[in-house]
Protein backbone atom coordinates (compact mmCIF):
# COMPACT_ATOMS: atom_id res chain seq x y z
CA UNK A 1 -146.43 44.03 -61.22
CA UNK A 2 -146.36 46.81 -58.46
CA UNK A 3 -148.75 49.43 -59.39
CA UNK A 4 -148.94 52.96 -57.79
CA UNK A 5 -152.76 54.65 -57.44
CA UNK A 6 -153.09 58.04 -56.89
CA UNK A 7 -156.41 58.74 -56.12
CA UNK A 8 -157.76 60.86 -53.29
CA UNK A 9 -161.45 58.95 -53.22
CA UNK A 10 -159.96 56.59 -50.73
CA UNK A 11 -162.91 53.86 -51.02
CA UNK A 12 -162.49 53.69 -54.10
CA UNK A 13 -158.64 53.06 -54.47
CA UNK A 14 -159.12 50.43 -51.85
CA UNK A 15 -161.64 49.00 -54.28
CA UNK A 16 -158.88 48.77 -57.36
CA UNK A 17 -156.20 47.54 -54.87
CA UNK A 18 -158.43 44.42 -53.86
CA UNK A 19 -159.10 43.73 -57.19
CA UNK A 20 -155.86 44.20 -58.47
CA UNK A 21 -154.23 42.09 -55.45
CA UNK A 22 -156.00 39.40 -56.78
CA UNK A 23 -154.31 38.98 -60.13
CA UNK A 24 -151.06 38.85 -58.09
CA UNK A 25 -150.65 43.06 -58.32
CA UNK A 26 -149.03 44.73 -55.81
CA UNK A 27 -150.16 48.24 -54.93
CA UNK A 28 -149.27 51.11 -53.02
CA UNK A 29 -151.68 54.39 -52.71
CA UNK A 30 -150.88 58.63 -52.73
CA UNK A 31 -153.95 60.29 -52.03
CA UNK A 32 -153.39 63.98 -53.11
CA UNK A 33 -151.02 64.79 -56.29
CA UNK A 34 -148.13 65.88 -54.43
CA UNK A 35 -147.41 62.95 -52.77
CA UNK A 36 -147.78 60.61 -55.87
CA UNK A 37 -144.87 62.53 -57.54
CA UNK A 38 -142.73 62.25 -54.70
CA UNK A 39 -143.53 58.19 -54.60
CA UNK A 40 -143.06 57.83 -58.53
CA UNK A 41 -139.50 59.86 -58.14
CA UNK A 42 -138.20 57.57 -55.54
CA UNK A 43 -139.69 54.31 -55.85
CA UNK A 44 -139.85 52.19 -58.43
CA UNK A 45 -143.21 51.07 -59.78
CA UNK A 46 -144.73 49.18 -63.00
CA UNK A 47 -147.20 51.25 -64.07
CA UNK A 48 -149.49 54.57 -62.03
CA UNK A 49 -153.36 54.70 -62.21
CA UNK A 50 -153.89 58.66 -61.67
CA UNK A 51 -156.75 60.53 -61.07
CA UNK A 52 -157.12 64.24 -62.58
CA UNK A 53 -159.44 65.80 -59.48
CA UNK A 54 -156.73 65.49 -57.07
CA UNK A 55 -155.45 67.66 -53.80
CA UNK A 56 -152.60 69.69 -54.06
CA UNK A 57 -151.46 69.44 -58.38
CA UNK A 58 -153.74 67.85 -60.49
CA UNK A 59 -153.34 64.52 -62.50
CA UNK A 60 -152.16 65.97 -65.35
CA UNK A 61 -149.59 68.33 -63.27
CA UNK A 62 -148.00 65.12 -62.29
CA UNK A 63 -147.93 63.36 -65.58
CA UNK A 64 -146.23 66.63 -66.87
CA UNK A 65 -144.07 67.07 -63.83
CA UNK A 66 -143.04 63.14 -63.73
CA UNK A 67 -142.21 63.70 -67.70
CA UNK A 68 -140.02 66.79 -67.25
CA UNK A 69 -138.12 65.19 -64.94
CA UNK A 70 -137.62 62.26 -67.25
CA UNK A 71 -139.59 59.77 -64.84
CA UNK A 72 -140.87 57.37 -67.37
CA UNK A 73 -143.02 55.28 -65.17
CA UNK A 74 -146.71 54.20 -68.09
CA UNK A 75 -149.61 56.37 -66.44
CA UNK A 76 -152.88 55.61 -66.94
CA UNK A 77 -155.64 58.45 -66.11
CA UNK A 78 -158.40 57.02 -64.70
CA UNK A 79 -161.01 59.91 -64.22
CA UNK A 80 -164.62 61.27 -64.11
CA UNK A 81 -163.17 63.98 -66.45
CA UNK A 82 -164.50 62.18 -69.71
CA UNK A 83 -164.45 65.48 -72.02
CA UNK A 84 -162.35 65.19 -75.24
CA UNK A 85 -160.41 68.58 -74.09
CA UNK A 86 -159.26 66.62 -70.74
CA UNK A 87 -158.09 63.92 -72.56
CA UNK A 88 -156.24 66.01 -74.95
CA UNK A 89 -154.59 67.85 -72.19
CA UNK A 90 -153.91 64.64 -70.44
CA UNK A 91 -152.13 63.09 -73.47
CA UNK A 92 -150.41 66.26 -74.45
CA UNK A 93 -149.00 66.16 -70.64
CA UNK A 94 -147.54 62.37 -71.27
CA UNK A 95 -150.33 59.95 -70.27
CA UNK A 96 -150.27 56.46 -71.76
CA UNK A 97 -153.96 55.80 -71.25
CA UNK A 98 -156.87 57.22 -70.51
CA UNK A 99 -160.00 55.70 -68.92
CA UNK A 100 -163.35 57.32 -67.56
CA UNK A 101 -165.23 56.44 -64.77
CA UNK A 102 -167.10 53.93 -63.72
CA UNK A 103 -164.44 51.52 -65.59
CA UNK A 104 -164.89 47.85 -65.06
CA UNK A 105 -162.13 46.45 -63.19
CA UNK A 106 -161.49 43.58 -65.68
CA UNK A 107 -161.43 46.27 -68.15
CA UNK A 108 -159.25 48.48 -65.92
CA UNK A 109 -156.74 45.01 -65.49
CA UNK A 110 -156.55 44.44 -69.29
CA UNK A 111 -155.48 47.90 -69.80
CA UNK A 112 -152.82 48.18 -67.09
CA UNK A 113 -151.32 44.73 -68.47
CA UNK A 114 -150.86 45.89 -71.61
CA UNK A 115 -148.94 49.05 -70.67
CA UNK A 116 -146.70 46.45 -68.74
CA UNK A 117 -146.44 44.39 -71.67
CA UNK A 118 -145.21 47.30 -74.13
CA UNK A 119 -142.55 48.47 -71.09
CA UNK A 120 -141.34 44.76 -70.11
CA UNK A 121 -141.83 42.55 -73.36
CA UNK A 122 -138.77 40.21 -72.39
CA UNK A 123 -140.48 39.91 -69.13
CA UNK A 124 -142.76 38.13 -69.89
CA UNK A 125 -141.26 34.78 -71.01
CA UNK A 126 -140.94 32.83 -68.41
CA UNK A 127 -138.09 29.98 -67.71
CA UNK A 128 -138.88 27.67 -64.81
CA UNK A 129 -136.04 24.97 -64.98
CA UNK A 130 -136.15 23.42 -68.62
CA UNK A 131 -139.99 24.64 -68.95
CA UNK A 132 -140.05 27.85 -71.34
CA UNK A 133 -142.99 29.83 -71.65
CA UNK A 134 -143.57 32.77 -73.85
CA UNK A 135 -147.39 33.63 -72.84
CA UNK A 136 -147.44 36.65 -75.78
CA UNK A 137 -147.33 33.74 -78.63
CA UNK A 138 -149.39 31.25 -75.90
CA UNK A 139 -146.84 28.81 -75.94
CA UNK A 140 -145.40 26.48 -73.77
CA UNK A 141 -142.28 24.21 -74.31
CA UNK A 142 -139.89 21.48 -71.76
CA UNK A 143 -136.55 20.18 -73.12
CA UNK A 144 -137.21 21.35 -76.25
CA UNK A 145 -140.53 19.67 -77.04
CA UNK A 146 -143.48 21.59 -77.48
CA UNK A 147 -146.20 20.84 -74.78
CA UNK A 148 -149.86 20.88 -76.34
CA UNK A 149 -152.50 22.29 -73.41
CA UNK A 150 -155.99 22.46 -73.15
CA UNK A 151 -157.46 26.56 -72.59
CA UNK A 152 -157.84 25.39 -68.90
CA UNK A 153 -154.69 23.73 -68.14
CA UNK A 154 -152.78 27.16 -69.65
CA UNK A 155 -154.48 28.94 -67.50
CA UNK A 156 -153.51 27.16 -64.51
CA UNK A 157 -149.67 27.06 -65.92
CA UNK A 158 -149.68 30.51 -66.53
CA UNK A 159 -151.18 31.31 -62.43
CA UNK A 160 -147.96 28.81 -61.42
CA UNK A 161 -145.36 30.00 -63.60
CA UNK A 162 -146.25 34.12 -63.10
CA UNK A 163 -145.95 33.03 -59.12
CA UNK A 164 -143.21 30.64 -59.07
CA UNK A 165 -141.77 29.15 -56.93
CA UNK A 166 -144.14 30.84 -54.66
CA UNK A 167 -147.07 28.32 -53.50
CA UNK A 168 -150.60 29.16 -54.61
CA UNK A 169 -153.19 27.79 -52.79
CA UNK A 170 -156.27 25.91 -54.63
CA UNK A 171 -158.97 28.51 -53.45
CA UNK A 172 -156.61 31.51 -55.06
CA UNK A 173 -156.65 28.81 -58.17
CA UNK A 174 -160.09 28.40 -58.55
CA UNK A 175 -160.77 32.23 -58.27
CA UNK A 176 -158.09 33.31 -61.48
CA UNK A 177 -159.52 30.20 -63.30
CA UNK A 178 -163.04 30.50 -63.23
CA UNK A 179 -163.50 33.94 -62.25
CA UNK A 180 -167.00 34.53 -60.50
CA UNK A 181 -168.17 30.98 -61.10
CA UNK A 182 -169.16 27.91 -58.08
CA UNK A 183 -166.00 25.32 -59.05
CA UNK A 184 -165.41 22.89 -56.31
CA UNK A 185 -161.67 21.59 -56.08
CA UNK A 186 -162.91 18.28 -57.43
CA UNK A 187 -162.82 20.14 -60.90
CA UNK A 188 -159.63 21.93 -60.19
CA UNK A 189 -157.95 18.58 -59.38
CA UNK A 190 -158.86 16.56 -62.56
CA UNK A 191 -157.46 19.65 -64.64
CA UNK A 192 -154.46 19.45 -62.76
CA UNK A 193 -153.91 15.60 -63.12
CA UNK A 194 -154.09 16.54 -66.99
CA UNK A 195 -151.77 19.22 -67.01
CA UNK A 196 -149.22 16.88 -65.04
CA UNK A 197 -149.93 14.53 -67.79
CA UNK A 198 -148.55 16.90 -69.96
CA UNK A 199 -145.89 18.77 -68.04
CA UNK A 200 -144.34 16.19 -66.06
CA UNK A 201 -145.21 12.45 -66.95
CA UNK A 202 -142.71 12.57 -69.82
CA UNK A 203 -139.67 14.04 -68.27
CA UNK A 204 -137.56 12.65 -65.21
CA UNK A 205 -137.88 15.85 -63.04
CA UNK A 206 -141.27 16.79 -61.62
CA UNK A 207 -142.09 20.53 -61.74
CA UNK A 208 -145.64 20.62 -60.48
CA UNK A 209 -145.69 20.01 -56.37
CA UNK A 210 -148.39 19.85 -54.26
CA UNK A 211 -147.68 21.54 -51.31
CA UNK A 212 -149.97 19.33 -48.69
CA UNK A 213 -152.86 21.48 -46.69
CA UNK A 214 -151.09 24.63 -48.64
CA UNK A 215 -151.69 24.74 -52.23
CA UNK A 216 -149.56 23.95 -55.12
CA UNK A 217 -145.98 25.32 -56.72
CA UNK A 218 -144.15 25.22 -59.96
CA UNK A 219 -140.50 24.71 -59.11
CA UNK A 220 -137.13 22.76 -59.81
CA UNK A 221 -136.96 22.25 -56.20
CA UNK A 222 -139.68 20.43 -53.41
């Protein structure tokens, strides 16, 4: 997902970015209202987290400017202005979502992922040779067989599959799996010898590769 913020607070759109860039969210910033239309006419971008105090047009001018011009890009309003009246005027303008501050980030994620979800909802299955996932139903199938995965082992799947066939390293694992938490790679590596158990022991091709002194990869090819 590439996301566009348009916030003038600068700290604090830093602040989303690195949290966002985490959960494999690419970002790019306008810091006065102006400037975000101009990015959101001629780039192309998932979904826009606006704030309404901005420089130059305010975050609702640019949801109703973006609108008129038939840029349909899902804006969520992320704002101090937490009135029912600015909300109104924010949804009568074309927002999405709206969200007041001080949001929690993993609040702030879940919300931005399910604006993507509603735009993209064939995007999100995800084919990786003869491995089909469709992470909406939380399913998982190879060659036609239906593979049966502990909570943890999803997770990791999911991190591979949403990357692949980029390499993620075990640190970056660890962080998306258990969020927060002290997990040493010993724990990390027995949940991955499972979900090879399940993923690739039966079949002929290997999908799961371990990239050595790198991380790890879900791909048809080494």
């Amino acid at each position: 997902m590439k996301v566009l913020i348009v916030e003038d607070d600068s700290d604090l759109a830093l602040a989303v970015s690195e949290y966002l860039e985490l959960h494999n969210i690419e970002c790019d910033f306008a810091y006065n209202g102006s400037t975000g239309i101009e990015l959101a006419k001629t780039q192309t971008y998932d979904c826009m987290i606006l704030d309404n105090m901005l420089p130059k047009v305010s975050g609702v001018g640019v949801c109703k400017s973006l609108r008129e011009q038939g840029v349909n890009i899902p804006i969520l309003m992320l704002t101090a202005c937490d009135t029912q009246a600015d909300q109104l005027a924010g949804f009568d303008a074309g927002l999405d979502d709206f969200v007041t501050k001080p949001c929690p980030m993993p609040i702030l994620l879940a919300r931005l992922q399910a604006l993507y979800r509603r735009q993209n909802p064939k995007q999100d299955n995800i084919q990786v040779g003869d491995l089909h996932i469709t992470p909406n139903e939380h399913k998982a199938s190879r060659a036609g067989q239906h593979l049966k995965l502990p909570p943890t082992c999803w997770k990791i799947l999911l991190i591979l599959a949403r990357q692949s066939p980029k390499v993620v390293s075990k640190p970056e694992l660890i962080e998306k799996v258990w969020p927060g938490e002290e997990v040493d790679e010993g724990t990390l590596n027995v949940h991955l010898h499972q979900l090879r158990k399940v993923v690739d022991k039966p079949f002929d091709t290997q999908l799961i590769r371990t990239h050595v002194g790198v991380g790890l990869s879900l791909s048809e090819q080494s």
